[in-house]
C-alpha atoms as a PDB file:
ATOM      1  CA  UNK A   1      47.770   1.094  40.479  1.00  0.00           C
ATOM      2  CA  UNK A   2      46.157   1.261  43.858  1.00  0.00           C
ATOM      3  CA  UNK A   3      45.283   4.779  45.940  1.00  0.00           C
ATOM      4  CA  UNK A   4      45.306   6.244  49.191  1.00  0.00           C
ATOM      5  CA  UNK A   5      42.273   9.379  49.005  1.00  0.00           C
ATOM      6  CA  UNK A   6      43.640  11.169  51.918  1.00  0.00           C
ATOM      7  CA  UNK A   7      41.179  14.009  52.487  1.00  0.00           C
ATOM      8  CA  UNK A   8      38.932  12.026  49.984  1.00  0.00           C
ATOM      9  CA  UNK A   9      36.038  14.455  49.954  1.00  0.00           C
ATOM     10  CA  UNK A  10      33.282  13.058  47.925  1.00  0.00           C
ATOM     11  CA  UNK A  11      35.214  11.376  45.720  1.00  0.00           C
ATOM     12  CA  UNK A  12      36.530  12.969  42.540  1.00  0.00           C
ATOM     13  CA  UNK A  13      39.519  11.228  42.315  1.00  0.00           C
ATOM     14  CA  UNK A  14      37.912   7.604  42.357  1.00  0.00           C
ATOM     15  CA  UNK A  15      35.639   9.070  39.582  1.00  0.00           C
ATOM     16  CA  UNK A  16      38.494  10.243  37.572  1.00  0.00           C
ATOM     17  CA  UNK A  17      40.609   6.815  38.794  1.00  0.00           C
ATOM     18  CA  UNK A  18      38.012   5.203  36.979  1.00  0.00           C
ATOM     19  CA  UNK A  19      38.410   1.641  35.886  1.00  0.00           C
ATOM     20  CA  UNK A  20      42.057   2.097  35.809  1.00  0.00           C
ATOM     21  CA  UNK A  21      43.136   1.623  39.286  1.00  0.00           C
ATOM     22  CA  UNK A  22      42.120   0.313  43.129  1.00  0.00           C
ATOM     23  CA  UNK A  23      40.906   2.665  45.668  1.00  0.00           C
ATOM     24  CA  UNK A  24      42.916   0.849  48.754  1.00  0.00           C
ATOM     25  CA  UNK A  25      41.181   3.310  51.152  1.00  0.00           C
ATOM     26  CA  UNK A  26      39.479   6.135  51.476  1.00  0.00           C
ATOM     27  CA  UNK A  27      39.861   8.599  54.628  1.00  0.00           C
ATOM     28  CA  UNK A  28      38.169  12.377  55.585  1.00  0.00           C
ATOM     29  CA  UNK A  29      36.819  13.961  58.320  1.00  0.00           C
ATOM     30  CA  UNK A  30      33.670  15.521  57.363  1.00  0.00           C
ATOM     31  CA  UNK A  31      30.958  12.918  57.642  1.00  0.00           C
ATOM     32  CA  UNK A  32      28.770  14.310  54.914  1.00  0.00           C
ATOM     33  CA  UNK A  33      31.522  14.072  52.613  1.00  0.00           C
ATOM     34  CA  UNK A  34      32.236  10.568  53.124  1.00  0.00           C
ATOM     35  CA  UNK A  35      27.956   9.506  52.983  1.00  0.00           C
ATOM     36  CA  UNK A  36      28.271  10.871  49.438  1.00  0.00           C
ATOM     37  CA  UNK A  37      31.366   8.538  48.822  1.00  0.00           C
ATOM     38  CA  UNK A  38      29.844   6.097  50.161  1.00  0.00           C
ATOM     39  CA  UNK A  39      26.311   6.464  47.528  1.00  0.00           C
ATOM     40  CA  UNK A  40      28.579   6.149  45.014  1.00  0.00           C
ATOM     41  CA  UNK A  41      31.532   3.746  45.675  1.00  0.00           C
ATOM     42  CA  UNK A  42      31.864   0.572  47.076  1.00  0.00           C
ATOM     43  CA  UNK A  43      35.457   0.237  48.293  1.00  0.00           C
ATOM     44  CA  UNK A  44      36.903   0.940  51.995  1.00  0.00           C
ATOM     45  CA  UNK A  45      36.444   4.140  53.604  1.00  0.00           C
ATOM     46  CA  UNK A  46      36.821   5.385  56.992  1.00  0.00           C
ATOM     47  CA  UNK A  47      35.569   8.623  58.941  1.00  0.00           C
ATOM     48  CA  UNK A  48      39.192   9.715  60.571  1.00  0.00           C
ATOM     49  CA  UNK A  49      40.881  12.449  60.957  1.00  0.00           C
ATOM     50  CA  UNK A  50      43.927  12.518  59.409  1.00  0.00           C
ATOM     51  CA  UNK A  51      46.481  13.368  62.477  1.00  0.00           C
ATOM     52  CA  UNK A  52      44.981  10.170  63.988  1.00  0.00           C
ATOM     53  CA  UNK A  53      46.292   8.115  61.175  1.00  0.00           C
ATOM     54  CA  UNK A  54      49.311   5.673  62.641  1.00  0.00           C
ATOM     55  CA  UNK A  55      52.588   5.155  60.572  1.00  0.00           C
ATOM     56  CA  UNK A  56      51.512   1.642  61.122  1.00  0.00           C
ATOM     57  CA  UNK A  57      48.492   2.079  59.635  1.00  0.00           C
ATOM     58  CA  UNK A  58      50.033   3.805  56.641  1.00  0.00           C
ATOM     59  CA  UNK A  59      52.389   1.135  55.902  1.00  0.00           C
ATOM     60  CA  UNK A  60      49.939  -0.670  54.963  1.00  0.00           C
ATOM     61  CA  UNK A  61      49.446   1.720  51.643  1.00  0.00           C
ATOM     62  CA  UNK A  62      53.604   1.735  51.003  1.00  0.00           C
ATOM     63  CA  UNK A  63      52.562   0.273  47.929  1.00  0.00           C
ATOM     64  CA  UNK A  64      50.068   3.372  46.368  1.00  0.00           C
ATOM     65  CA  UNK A  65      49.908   6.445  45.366  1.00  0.00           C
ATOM     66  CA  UNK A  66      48.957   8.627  48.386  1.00  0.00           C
ATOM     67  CA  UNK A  67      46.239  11.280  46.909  1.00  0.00           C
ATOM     68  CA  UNK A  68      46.145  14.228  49.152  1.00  0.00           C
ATOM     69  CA  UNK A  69      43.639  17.112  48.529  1.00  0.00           C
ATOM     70  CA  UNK A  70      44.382  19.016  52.556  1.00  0.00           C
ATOM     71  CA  UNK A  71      42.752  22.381  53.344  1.00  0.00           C
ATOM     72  CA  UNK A  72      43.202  25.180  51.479  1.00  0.00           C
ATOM     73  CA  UNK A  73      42.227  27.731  53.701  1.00  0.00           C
ATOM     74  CA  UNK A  74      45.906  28.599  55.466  1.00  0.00           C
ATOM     75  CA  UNK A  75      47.084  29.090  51.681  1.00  0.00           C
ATOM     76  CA  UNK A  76      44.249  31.059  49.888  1.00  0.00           C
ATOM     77  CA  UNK A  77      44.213  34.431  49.258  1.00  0.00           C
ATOM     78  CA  UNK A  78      41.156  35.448  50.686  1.00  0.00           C
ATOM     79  CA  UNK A  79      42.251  33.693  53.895  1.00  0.00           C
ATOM     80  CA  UNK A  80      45.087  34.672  57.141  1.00  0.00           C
ATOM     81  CA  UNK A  81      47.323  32.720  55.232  1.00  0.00           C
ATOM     82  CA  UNK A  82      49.151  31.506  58.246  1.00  0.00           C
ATOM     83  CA  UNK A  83      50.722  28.672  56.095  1.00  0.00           C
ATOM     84  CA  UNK A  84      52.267  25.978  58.712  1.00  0.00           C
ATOM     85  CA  UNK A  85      51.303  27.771  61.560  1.00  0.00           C
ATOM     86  CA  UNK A  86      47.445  27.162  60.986  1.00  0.00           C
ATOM     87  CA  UNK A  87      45.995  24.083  62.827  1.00  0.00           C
ATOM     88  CA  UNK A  88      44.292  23.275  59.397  1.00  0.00           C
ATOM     89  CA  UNK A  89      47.772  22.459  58.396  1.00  0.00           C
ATOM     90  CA  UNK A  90      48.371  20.074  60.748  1.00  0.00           C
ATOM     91  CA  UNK A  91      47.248  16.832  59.043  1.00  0.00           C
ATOM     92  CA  UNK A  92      49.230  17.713  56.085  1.00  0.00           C
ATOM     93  CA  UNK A  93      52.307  18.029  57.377  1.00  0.00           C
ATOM     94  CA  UNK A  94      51.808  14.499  59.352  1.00  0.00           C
ATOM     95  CA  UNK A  95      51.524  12.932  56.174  1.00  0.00           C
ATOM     96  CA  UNK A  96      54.880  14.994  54.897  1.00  0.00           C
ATOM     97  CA  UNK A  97      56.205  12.975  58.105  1.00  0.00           C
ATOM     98  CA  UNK A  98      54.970   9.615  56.955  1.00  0.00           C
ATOM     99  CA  UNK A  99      55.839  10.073  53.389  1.00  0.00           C
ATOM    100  CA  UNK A 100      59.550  10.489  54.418  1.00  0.00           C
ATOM    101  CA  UNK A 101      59.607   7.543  56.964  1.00  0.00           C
ATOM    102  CA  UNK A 102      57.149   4.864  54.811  1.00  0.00           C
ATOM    103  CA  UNK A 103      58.090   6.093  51.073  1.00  0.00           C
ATOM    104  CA  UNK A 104      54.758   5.201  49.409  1.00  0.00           C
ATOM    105  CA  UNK A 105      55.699   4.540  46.238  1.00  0.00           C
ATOM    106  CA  UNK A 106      53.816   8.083  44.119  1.00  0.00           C
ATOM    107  CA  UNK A 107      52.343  11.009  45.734  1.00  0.00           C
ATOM    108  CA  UNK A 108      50.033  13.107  44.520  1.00  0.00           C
ATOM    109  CA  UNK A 109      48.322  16.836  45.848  1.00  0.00           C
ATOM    110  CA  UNK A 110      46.110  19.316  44.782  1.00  0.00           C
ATOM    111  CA  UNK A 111      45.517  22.842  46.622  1.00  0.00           C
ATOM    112  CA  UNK A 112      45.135  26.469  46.034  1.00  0.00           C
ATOM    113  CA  UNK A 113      47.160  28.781  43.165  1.00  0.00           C
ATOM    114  CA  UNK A 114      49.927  29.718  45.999  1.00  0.00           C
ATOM    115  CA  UNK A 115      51.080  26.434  47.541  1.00  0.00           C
ATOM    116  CA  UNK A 116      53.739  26.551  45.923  1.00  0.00           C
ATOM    117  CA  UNK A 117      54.959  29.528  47.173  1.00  0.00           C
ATOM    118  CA  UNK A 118      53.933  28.413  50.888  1.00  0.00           C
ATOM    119  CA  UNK A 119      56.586  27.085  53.957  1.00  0.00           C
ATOM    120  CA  UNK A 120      54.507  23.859  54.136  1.00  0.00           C
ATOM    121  CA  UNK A 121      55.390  23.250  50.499  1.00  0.00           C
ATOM    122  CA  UNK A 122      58.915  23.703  50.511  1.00  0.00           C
ATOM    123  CA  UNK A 123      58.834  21.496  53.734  1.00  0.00           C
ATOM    124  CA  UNK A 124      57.250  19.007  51.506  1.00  0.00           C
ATOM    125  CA  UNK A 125      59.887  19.417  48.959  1.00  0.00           C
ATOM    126  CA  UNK A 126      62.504  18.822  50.869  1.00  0.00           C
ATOM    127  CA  UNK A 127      61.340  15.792  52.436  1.00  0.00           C
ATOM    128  CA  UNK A 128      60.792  14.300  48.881  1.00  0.00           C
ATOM    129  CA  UNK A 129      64.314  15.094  48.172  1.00  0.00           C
ATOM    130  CA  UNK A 130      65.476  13.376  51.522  1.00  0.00           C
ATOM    131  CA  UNK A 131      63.231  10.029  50.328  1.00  0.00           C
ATOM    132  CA  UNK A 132      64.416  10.183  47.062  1.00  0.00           C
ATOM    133  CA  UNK A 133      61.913  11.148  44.933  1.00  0.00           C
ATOM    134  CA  UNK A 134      61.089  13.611  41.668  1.00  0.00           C
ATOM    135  CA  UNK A 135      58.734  15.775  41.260  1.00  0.00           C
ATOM    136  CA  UNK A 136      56.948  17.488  38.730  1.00  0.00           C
ATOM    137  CA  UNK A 137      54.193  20.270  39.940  1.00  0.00           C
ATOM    138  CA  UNK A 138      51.693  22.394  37.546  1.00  0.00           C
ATOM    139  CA  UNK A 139      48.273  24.689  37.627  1.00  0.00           C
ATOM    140  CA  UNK A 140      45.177  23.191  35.625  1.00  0.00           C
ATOM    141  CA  UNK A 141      41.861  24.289  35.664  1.00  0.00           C
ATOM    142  CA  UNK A 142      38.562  22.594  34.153  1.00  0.00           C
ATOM    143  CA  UNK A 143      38.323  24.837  31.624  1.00  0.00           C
ATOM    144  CA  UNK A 144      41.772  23.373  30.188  1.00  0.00           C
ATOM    145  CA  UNK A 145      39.736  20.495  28.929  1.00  0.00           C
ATOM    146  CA  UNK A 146      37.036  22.077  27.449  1.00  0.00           C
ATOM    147  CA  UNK A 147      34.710  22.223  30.933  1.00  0.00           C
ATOM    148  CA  UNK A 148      32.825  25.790  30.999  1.00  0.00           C
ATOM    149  CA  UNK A 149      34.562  26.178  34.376  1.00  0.00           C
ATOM    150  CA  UNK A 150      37.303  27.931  35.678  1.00  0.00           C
ATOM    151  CA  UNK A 151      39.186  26.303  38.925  1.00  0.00           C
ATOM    152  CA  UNK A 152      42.486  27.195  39.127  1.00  0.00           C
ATOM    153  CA  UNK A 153      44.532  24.703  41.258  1.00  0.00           C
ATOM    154  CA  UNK A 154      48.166  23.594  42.011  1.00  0.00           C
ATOM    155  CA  UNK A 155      48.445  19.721  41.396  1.00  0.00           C
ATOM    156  CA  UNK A 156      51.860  18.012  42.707  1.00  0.00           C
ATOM    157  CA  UNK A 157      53.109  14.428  41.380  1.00  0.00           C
ATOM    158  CA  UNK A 158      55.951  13.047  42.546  1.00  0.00           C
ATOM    159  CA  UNK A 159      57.722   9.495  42.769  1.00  0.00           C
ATOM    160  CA  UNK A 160      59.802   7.173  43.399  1.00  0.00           C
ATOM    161  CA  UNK A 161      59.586   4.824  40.497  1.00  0.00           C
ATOM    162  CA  UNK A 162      59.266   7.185  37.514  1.00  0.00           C
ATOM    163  CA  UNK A 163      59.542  10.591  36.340  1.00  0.00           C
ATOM    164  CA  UNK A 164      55.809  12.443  36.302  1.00  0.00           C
ATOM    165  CA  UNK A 165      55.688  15.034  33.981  1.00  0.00           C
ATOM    166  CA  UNK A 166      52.811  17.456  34.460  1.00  0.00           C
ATOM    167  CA  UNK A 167      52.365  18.706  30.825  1.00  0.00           C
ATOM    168  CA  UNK A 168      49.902  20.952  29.701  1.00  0.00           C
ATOM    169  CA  UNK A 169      47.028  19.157  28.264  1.00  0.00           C
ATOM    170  CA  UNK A 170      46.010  19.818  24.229  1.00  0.00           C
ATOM    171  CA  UNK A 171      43.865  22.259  23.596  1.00  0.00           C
ATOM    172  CA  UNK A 172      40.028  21.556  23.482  1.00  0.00           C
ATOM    173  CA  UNK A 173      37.942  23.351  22.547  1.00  0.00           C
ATOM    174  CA  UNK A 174      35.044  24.698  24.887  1.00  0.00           C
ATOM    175  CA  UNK A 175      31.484  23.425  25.757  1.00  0.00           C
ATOM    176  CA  UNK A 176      28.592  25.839  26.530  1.00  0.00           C
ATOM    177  CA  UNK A 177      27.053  25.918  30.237  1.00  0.00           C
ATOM    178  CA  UNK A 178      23.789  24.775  28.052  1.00  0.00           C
ATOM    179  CA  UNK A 179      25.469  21.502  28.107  1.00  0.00           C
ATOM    180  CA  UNK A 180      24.837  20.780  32.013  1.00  0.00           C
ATOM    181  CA  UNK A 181      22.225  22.017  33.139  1.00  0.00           C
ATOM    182  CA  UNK A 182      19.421  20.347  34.539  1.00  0.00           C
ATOM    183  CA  UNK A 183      16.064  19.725  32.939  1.00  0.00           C
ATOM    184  CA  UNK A 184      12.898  20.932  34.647  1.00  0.00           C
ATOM    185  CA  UNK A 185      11.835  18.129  36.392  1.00  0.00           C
ATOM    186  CA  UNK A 186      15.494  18.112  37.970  1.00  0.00           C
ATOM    187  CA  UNK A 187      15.803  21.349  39.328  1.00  0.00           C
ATOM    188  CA  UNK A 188      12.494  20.788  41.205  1.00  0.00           C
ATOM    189  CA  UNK A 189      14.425  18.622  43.342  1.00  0.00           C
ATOM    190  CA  UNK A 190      16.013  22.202  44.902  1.00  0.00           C
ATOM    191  CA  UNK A 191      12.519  24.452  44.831  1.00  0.00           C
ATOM    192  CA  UNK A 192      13.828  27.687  46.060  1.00  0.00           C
ATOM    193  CA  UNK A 193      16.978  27.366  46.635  1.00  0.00           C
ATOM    194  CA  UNK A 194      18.548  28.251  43.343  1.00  0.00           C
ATOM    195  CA  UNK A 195      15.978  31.620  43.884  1.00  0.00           C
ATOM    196  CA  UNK A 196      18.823  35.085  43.531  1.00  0.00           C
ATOM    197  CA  UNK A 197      16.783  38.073  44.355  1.00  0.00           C
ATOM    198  CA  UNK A 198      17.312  40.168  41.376  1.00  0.00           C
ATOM    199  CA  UNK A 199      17.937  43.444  43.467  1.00  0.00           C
ATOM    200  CA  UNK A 200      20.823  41.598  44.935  1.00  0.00           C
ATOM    201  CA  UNK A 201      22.177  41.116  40.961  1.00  0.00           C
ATOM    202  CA  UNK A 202      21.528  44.769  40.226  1.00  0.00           C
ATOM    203  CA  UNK A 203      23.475  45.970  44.038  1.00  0.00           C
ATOM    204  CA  UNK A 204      26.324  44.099  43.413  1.00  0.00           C
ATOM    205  CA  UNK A 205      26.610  43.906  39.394  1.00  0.00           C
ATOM    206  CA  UNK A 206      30.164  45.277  39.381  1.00  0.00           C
ATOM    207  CA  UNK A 207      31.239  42.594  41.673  1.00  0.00           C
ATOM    208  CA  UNK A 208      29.598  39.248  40.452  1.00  0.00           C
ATOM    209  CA  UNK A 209      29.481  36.894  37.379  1.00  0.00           C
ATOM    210  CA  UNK A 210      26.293  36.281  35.545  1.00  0.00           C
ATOM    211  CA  UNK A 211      26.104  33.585  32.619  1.00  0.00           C
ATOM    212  CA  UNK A 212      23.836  32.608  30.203  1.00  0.00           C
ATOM    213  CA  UNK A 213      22.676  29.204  28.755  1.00  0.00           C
ATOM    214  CA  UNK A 214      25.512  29.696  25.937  1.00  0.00           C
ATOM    215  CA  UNK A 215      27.829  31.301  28.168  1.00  0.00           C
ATOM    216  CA  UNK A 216      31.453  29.100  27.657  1.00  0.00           C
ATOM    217  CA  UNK A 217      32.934  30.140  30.940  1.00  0.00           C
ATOM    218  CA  UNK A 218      31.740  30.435  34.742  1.00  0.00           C
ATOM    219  CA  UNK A 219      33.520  31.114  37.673  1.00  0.00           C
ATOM    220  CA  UNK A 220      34.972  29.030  40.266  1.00  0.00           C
ATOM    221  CA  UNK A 221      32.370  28.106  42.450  1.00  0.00           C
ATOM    222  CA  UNK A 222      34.139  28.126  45.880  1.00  0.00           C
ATOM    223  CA  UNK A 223      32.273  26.390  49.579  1.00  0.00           C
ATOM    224  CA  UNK A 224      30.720  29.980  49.995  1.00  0.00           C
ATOM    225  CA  UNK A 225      28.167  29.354  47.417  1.00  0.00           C
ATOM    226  CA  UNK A 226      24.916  30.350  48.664  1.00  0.00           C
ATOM    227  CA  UNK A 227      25.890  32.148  51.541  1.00  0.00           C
ATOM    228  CA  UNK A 228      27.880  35.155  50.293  1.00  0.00           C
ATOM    229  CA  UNK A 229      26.953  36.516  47.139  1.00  0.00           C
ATOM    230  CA  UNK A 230      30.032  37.747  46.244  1.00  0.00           C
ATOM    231  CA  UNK A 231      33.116  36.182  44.917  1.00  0.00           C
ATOM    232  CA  UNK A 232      31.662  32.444  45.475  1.00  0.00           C
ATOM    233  CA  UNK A 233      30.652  31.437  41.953  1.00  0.00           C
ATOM    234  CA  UNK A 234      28.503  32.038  38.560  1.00  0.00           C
ATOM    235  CA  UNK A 235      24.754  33.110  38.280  1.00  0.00           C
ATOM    236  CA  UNK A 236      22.686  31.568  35.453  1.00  0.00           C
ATOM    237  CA  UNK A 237      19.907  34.159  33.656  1.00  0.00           C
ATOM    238  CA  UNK A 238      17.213  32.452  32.851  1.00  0.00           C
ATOM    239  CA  UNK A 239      13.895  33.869  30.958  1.00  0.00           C
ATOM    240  CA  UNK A 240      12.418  34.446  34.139  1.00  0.00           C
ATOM    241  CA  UNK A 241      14.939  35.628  36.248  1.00  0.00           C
ATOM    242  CA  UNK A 242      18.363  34.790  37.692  1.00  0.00           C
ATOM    243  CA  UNK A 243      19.030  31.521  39.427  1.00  0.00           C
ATOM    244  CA  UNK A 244      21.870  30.002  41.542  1.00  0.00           C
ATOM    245  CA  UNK A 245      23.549  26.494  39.861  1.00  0.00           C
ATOM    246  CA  UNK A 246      22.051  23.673  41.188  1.00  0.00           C
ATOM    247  CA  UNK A 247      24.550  21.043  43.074  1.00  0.00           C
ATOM    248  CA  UNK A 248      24.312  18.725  40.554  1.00  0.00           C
ATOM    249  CA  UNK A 249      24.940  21.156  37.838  1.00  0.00           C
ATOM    250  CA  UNK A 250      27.763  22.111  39.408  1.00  0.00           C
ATOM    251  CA  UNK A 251      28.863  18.516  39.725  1.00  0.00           C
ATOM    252  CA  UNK A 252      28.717  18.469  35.956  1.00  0.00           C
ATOM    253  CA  UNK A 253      30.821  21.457  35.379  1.00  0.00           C
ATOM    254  CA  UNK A 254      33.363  19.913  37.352  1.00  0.00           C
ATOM    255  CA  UNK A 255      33.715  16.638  34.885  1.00  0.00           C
ATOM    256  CA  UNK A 256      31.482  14.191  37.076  1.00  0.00           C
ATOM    257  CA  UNK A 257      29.441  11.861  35.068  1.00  0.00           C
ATOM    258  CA  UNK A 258      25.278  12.515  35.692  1.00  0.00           C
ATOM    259  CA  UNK A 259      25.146   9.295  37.099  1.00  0.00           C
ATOM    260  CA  UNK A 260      26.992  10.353  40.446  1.00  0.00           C
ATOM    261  CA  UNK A 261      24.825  10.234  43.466  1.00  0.00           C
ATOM    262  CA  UNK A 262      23.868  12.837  45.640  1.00  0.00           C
ATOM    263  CA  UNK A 263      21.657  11.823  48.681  1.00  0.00           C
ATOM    264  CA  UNK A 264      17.971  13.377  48.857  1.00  0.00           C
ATOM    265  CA  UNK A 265      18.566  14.301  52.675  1.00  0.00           C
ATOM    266  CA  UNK A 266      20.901  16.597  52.203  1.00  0.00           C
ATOM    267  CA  UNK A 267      20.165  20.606  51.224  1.00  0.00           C
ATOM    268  CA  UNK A 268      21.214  22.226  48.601  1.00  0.00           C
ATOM    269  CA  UNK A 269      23.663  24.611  50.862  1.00  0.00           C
ATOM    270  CA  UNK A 270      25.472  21.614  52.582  1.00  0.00           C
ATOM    271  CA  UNK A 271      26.163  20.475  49.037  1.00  0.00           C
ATOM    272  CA  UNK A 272      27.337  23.619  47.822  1.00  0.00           C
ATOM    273  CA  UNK A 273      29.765  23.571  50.667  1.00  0.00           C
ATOM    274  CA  UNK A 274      31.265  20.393  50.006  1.00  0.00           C
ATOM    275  CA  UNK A 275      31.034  20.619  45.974  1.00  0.00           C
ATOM    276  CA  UNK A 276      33.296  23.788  46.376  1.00  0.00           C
ATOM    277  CA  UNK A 277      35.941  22.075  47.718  1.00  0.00           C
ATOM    278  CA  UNK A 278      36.368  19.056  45.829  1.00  0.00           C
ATOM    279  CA  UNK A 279      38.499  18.304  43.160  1.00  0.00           C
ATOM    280  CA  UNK A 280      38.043  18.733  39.279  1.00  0.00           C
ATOM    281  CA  UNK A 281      37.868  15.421  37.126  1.00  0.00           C
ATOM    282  CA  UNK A 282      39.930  16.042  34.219  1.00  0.00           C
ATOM    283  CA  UNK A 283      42.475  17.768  36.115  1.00  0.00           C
ATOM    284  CA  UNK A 284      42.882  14.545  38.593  1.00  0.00           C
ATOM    285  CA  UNK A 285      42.570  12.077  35.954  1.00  0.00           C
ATOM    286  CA  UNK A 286      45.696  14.038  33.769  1.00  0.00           C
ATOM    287  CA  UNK A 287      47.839  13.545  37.368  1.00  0.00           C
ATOM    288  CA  UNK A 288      47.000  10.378  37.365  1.00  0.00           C
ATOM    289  CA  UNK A 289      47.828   9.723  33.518  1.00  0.00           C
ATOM    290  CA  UNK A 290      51.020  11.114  34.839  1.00  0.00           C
ATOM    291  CA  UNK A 291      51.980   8.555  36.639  1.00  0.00           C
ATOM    292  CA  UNK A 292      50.617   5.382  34.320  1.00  0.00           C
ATOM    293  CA  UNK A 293      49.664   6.658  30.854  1.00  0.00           C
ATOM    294  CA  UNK A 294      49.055   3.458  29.895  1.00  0.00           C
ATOM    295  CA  UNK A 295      46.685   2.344  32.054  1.00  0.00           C
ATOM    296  CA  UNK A 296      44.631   5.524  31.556  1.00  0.00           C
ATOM    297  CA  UNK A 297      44.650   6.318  27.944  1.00  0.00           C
ATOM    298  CA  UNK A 298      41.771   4.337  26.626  1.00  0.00           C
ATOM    299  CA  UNK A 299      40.131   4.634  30.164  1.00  0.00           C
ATOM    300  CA  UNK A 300      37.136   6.588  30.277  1.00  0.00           C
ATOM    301  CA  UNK A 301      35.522   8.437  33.976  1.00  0.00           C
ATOM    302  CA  UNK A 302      34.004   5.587  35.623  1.00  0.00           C
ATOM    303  CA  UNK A 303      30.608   4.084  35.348  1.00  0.00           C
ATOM    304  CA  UNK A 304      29.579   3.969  38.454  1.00  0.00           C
ATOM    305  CA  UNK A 305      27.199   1.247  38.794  1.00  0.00           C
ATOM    306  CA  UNK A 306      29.783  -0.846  37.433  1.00  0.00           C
ATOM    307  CA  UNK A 307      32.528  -0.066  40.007  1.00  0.00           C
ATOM    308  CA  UNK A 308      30.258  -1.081  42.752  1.00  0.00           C
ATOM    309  CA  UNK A 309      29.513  -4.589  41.539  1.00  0.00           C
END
């Protein structure tokens, strides 16, 4: 299987891709995003924007499946919701364009609980139904595969080859936050910037979520962490305080192996920003086992050193 990562991020679905398939191309925006892809991942990536991207240019991938992983923010809750009408939604529905005219041969997407009640997807559903494909469309959350993490998300597979069936994955049971944390020497690498002033805790106790070391469940940690302390994420009590989770923690909460890479030069908040809008591992690798099961089953995440040789 090769892939398209359209709105790529920093790369959770090549980690959860694995061994198991090509990354044909990677494409975002954000240029922060794509120097973290590119510390951990060898093949082709481009800084574009995504309305830029020529049907041309897209033939070229008729033979993948297109991953797309679009802004959120004109479907969330907390947000306008403008839908279709948001310029945010604008590179999405290009691609609905170029998946009716080139046909690539799966698609896959992943977005906010209420997509699926949203204009853009229905406009989307009906241009799968013009190209000819099915579709099969779910919620999963890391903590559905035993991740002490909850991230609700709609995930989309569709095709033109097979018929993907998003089925809820066995039951597993939990692992405690304990589990990924860093060790000491780690978390010097963020000083004060995991500091919570513990007046803030006590001020807004009825309206945040604080954890423990052996705590099974946090809270979705949304691009907001850091600045707002408020419905952004978990807090971790420690014996000396309360602390903020550490990007890489996070990173580990969300399935990625330790060995991912995130560069020294950037802060701790830019990370948190781009962390909280990437994709969970287990959740992308079980859309992907959608569409191949063999190929995935006795595929583990990738090792990373190994996929760049």
């Amino acid at each position: 299987m090769r892939i398209l990562e359209l709105f790529s991020g920093i790369g959770a679905v090549a980690v959860a891709a694995g061994n198991s398939a090509e990354m044909a191309q990677a494409f975002d925006i954000n240029q922060s995003a794509m120097q973290i892809y590119r510390a951990n991942f060898s093949s082709p990536s481009q800084v574009q924007e995504i309305t830029s991207l020529s049907d041309s240019l897209l033939s070229g991938f008729a033979d993948c499946l297109w991953w797309m992983s679009p802004p959120c923010q004109p479907f969330t809750r907390r947000g306008l919701r403008k839908d279709n009408e948001d310029d945010r939604t604008k590179p999405l529905i290009r691609l609905i364009s170029a998946i009716e005219k080139i046909r690539p041969i799966h698609v896959a997407l992943e977005n906010v609980i209420g997509f699926e009640n949203s204009k853009t997807h229905k406009l989307l559903a009906e241009s799968f139904d013009r190209a000819g494909y099915t579709f099969s469309s779910t919620e999963l959350s890391s903590s559905d595969f035993g991740l002490p993490n909850l991230r609700p998300r709609f995930f989309l597979a569709a095709s033109r080859e097979n018929q993907p069936s998003l089925e809820p994955p066995p039951a597993s049971s939990r692992k405690v936050v304990s589990d990924f944390l860093d060790s000491d020497d780690e978390l010097k690498r963020w000083e004060e910037s995991l500091f919570v002033d513990p007046k803030q805790i006590a001020d807004y106790a009825d309206a945040i979520n604080v954890v423990n070391p052996q705590s099974d469940l946090t809270r979705c940690f949304t691009s907001a962490y850091g600045r707002s302390i408020v419905r952004s994420g978990s807090y971790l009590q420690v014996d000396d305080g309360f602390r903020r989770f550490s990007p890489t923690e996070q990173c580990r909460l969300l399935g990625f192996p330790r060995e991912f890479q995130l560069p020294g030069d950037m802060s701790a908040l830019q990370l948190w920003k781009l962390i909280g809008n990437t994709v969970s591992i287990p959740c992308a690798r079980h859309v992907l086992e959608s569409f191949n099961r063999d190929s995935f089953s006795n595929q583990s995440c990738v090792d990373l050193e190994a996929r760049n040789k």
